[in-house]
N, C-alpha and C. Protein backbone atom coordinates (compact mmCIF):
# COMPACT_ATOMS: atom_id res chain seq x y z
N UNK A 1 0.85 -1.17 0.00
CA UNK A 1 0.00 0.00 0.00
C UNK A 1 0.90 1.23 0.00
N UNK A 2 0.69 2.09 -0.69
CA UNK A 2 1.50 3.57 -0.62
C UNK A 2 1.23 4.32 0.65
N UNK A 3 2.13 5.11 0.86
CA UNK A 3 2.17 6.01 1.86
C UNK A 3 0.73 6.90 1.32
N UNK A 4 0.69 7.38 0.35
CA UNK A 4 -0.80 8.24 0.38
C UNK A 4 -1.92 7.49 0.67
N UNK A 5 -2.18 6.58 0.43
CA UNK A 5 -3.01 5.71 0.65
C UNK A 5 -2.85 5.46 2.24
N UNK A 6 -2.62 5.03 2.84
CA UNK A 6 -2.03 4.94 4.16
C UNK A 6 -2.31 6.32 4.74
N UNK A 7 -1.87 6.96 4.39
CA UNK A 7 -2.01 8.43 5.09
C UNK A 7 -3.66 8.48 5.20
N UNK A 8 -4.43 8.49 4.12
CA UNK A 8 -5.86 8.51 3.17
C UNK A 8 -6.58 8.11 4.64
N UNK A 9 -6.08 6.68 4.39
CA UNK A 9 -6.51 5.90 5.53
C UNK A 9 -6.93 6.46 7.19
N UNK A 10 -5.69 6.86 7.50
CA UNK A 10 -5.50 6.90 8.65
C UNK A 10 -6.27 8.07 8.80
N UNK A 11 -6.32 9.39 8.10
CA UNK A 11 -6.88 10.44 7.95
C UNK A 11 -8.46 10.76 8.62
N UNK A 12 -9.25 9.27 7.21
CA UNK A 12 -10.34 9.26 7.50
C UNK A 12 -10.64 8.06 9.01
N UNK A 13 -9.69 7.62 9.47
CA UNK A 13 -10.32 6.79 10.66
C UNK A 13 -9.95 7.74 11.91
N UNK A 14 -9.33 8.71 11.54
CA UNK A 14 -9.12 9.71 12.76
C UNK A 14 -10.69 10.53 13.05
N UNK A 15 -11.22 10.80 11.46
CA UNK A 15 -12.31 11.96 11.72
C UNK A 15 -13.16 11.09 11.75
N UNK A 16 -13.18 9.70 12.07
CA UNK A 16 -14.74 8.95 12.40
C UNK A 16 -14.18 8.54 13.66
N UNK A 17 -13.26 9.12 14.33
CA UNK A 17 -13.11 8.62 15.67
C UNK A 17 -13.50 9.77 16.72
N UNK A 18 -13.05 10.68 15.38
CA UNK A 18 -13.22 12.36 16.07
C UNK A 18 -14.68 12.62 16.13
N UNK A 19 -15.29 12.24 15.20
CA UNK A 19 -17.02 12.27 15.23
C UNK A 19 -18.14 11.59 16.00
N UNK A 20 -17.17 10.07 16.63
CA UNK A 20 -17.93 9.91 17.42
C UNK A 20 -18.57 9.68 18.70
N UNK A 21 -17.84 10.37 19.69
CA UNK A 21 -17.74 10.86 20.93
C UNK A 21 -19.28 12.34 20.94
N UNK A 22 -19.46 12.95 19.91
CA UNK A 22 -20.42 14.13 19.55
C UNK A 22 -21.96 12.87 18.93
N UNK A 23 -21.66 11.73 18.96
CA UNK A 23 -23.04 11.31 18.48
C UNK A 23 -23.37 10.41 19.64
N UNK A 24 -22.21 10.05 20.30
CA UNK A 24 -22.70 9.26 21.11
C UNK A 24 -23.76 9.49 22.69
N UNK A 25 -23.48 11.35 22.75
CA UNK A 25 -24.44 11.77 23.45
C UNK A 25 -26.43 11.55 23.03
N UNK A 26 -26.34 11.38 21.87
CA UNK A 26 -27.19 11.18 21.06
C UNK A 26 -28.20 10.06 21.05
N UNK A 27 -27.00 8.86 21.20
CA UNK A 27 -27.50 7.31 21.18
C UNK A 27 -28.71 7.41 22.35
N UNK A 28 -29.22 5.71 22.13
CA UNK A 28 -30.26 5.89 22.69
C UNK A 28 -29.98 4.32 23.13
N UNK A 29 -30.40 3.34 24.18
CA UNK A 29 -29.99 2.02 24.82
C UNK A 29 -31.17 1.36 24.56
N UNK A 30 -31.50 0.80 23.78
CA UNK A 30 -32.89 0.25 23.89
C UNK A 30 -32.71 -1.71 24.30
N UNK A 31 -33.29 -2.22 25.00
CA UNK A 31 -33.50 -3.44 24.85
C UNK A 31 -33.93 -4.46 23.98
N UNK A 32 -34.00 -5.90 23.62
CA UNK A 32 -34.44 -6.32 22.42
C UNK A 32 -35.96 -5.85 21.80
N UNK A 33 -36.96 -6.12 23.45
CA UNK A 33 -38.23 -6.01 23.48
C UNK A 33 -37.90 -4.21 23.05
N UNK A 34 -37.70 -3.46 23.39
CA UNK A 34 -38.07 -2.09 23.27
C UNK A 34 -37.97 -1.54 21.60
N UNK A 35 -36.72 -2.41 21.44
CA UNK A 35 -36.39 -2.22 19.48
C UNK A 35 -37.39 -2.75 18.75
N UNK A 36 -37.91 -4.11 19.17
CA UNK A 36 -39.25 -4.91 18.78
C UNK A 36 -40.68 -3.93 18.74
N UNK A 37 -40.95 -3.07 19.59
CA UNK A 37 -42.08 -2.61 20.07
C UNK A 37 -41.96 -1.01 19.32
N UNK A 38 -40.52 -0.63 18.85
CA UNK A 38 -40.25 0.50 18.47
C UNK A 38 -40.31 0.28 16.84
N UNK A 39 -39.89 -0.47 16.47
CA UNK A 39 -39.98 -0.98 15.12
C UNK A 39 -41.19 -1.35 14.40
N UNK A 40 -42.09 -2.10 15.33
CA UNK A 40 -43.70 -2.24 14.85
C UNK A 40 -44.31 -1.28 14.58
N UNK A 41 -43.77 0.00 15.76
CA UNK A 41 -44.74 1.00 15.99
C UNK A 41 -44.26 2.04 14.64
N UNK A 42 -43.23 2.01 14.06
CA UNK A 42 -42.69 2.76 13.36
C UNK A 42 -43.27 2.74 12.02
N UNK A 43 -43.26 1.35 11.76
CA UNK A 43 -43.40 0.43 10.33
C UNK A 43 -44.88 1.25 9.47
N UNK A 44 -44.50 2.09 8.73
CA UNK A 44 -45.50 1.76 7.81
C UNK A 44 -46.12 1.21 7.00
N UNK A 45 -45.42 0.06 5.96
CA UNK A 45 -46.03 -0.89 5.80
C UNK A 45 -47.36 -1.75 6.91
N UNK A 46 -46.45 -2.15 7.80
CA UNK A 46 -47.40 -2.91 9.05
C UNK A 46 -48.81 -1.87 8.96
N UNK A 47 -48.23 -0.44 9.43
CA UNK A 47 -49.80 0.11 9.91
C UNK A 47 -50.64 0.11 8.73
N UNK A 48 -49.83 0.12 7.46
CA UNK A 48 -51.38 0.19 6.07
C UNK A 48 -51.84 -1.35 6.44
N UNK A 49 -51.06 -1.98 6.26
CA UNK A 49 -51.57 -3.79 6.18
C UNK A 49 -52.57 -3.58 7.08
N UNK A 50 -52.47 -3.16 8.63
CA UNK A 50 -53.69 -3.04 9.34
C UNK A 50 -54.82 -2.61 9.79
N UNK A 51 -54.82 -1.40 8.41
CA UNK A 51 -55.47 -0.58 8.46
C UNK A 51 -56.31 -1.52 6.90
N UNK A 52 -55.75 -2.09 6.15
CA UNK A 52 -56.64 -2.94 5.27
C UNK A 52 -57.19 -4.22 5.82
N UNK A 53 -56.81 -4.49 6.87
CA UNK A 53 -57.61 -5.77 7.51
C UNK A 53 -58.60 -5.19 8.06
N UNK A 54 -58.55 -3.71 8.52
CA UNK A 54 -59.86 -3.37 9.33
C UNK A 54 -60.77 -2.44 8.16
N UNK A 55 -60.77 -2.42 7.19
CA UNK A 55 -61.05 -1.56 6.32
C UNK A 55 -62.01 -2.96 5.34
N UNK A 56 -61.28 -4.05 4.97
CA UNK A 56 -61.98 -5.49 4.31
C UNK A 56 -62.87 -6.22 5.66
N UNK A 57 -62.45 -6.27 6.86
CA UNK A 57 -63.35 -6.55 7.76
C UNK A 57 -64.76 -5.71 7.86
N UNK A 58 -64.71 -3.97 7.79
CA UNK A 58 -66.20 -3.21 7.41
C UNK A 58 -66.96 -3.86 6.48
N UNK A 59 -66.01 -3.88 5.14
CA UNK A 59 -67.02 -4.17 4.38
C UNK A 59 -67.51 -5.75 4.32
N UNK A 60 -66.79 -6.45 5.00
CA UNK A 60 -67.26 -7.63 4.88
C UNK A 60 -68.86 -7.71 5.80
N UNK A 61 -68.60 -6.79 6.90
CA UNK A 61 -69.62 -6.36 7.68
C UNK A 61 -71.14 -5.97 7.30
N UNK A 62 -70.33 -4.83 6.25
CA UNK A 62 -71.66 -4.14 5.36
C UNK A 62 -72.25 -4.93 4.43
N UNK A 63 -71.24 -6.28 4.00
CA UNK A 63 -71.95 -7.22 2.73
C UNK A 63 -72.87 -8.26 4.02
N UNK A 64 -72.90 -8.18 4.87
CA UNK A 64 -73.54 -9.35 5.96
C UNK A 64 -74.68 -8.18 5.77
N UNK A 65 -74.78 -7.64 6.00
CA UNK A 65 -75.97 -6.42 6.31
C UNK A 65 -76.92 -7.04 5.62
N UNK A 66 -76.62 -6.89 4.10
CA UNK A 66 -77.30 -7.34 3.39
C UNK A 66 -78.26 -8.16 3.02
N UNK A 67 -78.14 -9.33 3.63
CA UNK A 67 -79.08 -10.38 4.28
C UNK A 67 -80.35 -10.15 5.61
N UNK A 68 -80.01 -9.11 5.77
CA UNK A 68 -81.15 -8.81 6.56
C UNK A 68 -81.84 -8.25 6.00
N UNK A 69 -83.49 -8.35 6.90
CA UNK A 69 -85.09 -7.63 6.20
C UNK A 69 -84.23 -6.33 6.44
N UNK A 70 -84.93 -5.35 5.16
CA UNK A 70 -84.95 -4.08 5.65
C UNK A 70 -86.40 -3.47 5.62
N UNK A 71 -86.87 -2.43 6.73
CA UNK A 71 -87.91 -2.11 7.12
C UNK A 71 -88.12 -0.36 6.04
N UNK A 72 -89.45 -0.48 5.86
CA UNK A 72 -89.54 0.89 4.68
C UNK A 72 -91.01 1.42 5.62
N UNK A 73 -90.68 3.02 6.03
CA UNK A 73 -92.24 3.65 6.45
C UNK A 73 -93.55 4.27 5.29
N UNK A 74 -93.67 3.25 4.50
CA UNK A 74 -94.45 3.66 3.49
C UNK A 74 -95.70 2.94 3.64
């Protein structure tokens, strides 16, 4: 490996060493369960998916309706 290269190197592992002492105030400790519970809650995919199970569950609701008498004041 060349000395510039080497230098290159060392350069950039200084300023990601230098950078991260300033993020680490930042971090956050979460547990497995808490990453689990943070990640569901995050997910948008997940919340449309469950927002179409409760959205095909109405109408499955409103097609049951259907089968019942309906009453007319005429």
């Amino acid at each position: 490996m060349s000395f510039y290269w080497k230098r290159a190197l060392a350069a950039a592992a200084l300023s990601v060493l230098a950078a991260a002492p300033q993020h680490a105030a930042d971090t956050r400790h979460l547990t497995l369960i808490e990453a689990v519970h943070l990640a569901l809650a995050q997910n948008r995919a997940l919340k449309i998916a469950r927002l179409k199970v409760t959205e095909n569950e109405q109408k499955k609701a409103g097609e049951h309706s259907a089968y019942f008498p309906t009453l007319s004041n005429q």
